[in-house]
Protein backbone atom coordinates (compact mmCIF):
# COMPACT_ATOMS: atom_id res chain seq x y z
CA UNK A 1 0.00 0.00 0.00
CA UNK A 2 0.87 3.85 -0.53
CA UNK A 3 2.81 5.70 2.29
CA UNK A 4 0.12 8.64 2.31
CA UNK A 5 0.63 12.23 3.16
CA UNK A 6 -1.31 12.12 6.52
CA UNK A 7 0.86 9.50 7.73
CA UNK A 8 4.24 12.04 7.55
CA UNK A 9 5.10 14.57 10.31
CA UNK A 10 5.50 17.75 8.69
CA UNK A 11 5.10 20.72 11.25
CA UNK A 12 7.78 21.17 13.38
CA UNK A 13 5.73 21.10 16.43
CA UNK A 14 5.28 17.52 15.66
CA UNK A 15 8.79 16.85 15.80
CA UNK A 16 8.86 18.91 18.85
CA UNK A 17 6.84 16.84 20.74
CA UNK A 18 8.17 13.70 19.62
CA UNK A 19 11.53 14.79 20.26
CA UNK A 20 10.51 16.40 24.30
CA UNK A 21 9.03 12.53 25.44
CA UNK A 22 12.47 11.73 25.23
CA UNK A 23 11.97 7.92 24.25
CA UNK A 24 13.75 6.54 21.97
CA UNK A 25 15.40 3.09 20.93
CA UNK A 26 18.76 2.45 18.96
CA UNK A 27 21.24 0.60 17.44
CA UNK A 28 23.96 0.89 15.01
CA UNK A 29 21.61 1.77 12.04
CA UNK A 30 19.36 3.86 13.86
CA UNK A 31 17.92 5.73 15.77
CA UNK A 32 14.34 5.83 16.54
CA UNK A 33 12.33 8.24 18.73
CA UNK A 34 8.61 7.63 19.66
CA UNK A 35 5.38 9.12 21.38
CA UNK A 36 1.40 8.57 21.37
CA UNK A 37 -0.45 10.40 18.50
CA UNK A 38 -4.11 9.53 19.72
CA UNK A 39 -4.62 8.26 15.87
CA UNK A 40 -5.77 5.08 14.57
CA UNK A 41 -2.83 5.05 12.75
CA UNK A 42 0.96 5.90 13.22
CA UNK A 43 3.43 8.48 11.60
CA UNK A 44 6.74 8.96 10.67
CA UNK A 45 9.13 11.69 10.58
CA UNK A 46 12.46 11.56 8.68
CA UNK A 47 15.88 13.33 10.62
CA UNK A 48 19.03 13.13 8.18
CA UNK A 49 21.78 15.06 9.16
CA UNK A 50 23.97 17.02 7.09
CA UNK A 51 26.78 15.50 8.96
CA UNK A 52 25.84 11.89 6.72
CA UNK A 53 26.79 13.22 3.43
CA UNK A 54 26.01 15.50 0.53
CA UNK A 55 22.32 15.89 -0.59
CA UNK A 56 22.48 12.93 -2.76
CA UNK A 57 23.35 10.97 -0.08
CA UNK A 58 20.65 12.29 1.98
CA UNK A 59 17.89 11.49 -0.09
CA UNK A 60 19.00 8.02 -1.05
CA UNK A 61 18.59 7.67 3.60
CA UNK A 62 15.04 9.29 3.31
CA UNK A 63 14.03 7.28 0.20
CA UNK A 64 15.21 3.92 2.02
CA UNK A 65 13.17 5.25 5.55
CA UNK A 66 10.37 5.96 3.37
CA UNK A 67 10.40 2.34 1.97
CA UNK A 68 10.82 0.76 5.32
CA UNK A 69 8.27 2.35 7.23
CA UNK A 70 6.03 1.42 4.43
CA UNK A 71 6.93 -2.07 4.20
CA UNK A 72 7.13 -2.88 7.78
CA UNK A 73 3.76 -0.42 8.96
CA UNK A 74 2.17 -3.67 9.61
CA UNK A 75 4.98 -4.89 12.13
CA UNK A 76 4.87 -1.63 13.84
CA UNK A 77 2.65 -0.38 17.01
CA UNK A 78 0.19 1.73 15.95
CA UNK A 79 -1.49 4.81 17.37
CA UNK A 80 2.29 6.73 17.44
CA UNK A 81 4.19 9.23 16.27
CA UNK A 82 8.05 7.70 15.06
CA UNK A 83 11.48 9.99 13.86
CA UNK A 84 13.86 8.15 12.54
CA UNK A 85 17.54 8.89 12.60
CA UNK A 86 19.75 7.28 10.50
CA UNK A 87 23.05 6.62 12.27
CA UNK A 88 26.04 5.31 9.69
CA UNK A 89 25.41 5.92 5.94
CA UNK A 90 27.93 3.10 4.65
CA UNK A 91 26.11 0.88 6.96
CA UNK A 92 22.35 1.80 5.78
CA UNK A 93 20.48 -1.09 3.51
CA UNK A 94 16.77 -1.79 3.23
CA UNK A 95 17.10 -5.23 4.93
CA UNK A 96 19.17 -3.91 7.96
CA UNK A 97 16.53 -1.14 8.37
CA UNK A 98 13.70 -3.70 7.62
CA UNK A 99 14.83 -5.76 10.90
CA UNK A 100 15.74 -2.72 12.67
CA UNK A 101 12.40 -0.86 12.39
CA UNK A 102 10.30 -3.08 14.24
CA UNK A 103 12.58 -4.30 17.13
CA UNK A 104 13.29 -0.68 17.66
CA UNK A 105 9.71 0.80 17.50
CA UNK A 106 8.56 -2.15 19.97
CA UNK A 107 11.32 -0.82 22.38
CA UNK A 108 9.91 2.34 22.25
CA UNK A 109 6.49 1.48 23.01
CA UNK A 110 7.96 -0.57 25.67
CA UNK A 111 9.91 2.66 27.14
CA UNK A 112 6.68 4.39 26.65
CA UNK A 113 4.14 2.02 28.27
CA UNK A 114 6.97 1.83 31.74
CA UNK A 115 6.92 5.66 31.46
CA UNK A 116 3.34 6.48 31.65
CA UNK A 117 1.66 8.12 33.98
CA UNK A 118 -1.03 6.53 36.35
């Protein structure tokens, strides 16, 4: 299925508040932060630092994040808000990201659901 529009952050207040739950899950291919949208479905917000490379470079990260949230949105908790953070750009591939995703996004919910409050 398509990766539509209303599943993308775009404002930065989005980011904002992703970014000020402060939980988030890694490894060496990402990084993944997380936090309840109160949607029926989950979105996904794409961080690629200038520090990785060149704009080429950079767009080749977003088009593979792009491609793995879509593939793997079934895999993934819903009802959140995700920014992903790609770490090493020589170590980036679709099938590292593809196992990646999910384990990470179910540590975040994990962080999340210890962190809430009663």
């Amino acid at each position: 299925t398509r990766f539509r529009p209303r599943e993308r952050l775009k404002r930065p207040s989005d980011f904002k508040q992703v970014y000020d739950r402060r939980c988030s899950a890694s490894d060496p291919v990402l990084l993944v932060y997380g936090c309840d949208n109160e949607l029926p479905y989950s979105r996904v917000g794409l961080s690629v630092s200038r520090k990785l490379g060149g704009a080429v470079v950079r767009a080749r990260l977003k088009r593979l994040l792009r491609e793995t949230f879509r593939l793997c949105r079934t895999e993934l908790p819903v009802g959140l808000d995700y920014v992903l953070i790609p770490r090493n750009p020589e170590t980036v591939s679709l099938d590292r990201l593809k196992q990646s995703l999910p384990r990470l996004a179910r540590d975040v919910v994990r962080k999340l659901s210890r962190n809430r409050k009663p």
